[in-house]
Protein backbone atom coordinates (compact mmCIF):
# COMPACT_ATOMS: atom_id res chain seq x y z
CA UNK A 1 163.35 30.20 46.29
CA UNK A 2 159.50 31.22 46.64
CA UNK A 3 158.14 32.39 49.90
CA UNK A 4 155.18 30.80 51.53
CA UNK A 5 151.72 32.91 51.46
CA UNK A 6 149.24 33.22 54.02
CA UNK A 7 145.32 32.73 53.77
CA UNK A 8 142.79 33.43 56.18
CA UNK A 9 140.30 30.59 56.84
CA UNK A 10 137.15 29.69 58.70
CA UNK A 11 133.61 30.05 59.25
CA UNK A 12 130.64 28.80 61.52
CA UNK A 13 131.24 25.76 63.21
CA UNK A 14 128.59 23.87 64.98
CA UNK A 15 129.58 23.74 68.47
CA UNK A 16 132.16 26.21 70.47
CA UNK A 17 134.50 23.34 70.14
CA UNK A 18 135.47 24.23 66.64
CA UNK A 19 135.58 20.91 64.80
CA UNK A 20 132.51 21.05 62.47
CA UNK A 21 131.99 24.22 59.99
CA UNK A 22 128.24 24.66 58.93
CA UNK A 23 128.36 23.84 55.19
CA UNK A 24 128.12 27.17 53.58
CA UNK A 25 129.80 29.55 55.58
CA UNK A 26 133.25 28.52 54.81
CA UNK A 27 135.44 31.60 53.88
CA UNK A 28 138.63 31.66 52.31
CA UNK A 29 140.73 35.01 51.90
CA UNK A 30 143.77 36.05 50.12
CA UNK A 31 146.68 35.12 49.04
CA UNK A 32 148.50 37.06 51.47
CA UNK A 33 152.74 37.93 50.46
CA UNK A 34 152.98 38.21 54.59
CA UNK A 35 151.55 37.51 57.79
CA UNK A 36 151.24 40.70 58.66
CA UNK A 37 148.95 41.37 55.76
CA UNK A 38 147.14 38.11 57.10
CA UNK A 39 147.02 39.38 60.70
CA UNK A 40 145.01 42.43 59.91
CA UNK A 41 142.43 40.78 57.52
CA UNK A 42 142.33 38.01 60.72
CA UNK A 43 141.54 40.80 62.89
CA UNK A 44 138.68 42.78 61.19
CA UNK A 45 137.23 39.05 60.49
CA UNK A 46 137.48 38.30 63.67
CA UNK A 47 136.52 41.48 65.61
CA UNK A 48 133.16 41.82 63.22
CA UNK A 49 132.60 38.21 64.16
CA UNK A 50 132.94 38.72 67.88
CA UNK A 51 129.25 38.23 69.33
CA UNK A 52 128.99 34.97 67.52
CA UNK A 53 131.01 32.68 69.99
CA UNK A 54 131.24 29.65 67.09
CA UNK A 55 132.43 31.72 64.47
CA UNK A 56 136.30 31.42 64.13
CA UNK A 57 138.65 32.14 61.92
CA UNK A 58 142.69 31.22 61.54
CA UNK A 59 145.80 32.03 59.31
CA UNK A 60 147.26 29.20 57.37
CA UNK A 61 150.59 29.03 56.12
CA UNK A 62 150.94 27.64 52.13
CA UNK A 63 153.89 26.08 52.31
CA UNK A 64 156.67 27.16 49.87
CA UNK A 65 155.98 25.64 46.15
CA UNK A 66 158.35 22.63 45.41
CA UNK A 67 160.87 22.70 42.18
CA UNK A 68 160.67 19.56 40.20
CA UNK A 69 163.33 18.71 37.62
C-alpha cells in the first residue's frame, strides 16, 4: 500500500477572502513523503509572506494512488 504525499499550494488571491488567485502567482511545492516535511516548507512560505494579508498558502493531501487489476 502507497502512502499519500503532501504539496504545498497557493498564491495571491484577489480579495482577503481567499477565493480568487491572481493568475500567475500560483505556486506549487513538493512532493512531500510527510506532513511534517510539508509543515515546515508551509511555514517559511507563509512567514516570508506575512505582510501581504491576501497571500495564502495550504497543505494538500494526494490521496493514496489506486491499484487497478
Amino acid at each position: 500500500m502507497q502512502q499519500s504525499r503532501f504539496w504545498v499550494v497557493g498564491g495571491e488571491y484577489t480579495s482577503c477572502e481567499c477565493e480568487t488567485i491572481v493568475k500567475g502567482t500560483e505556486r506549487v511545492v513538493g512532493p512531500f513523503e510527510s506532513r511534517t516535511e510539508a509543515e515546515r516548507t508551509w511555514r517559511t512560505l507563509s512567514e516570508d509572506h506575512r505582510p501581504q494579508a491576501q497571500v495564502r498558502f495550504t497543505i494538500a493531501q494526494e490521496p493514496p494512488a489506486v491499484l487497478t487489476a
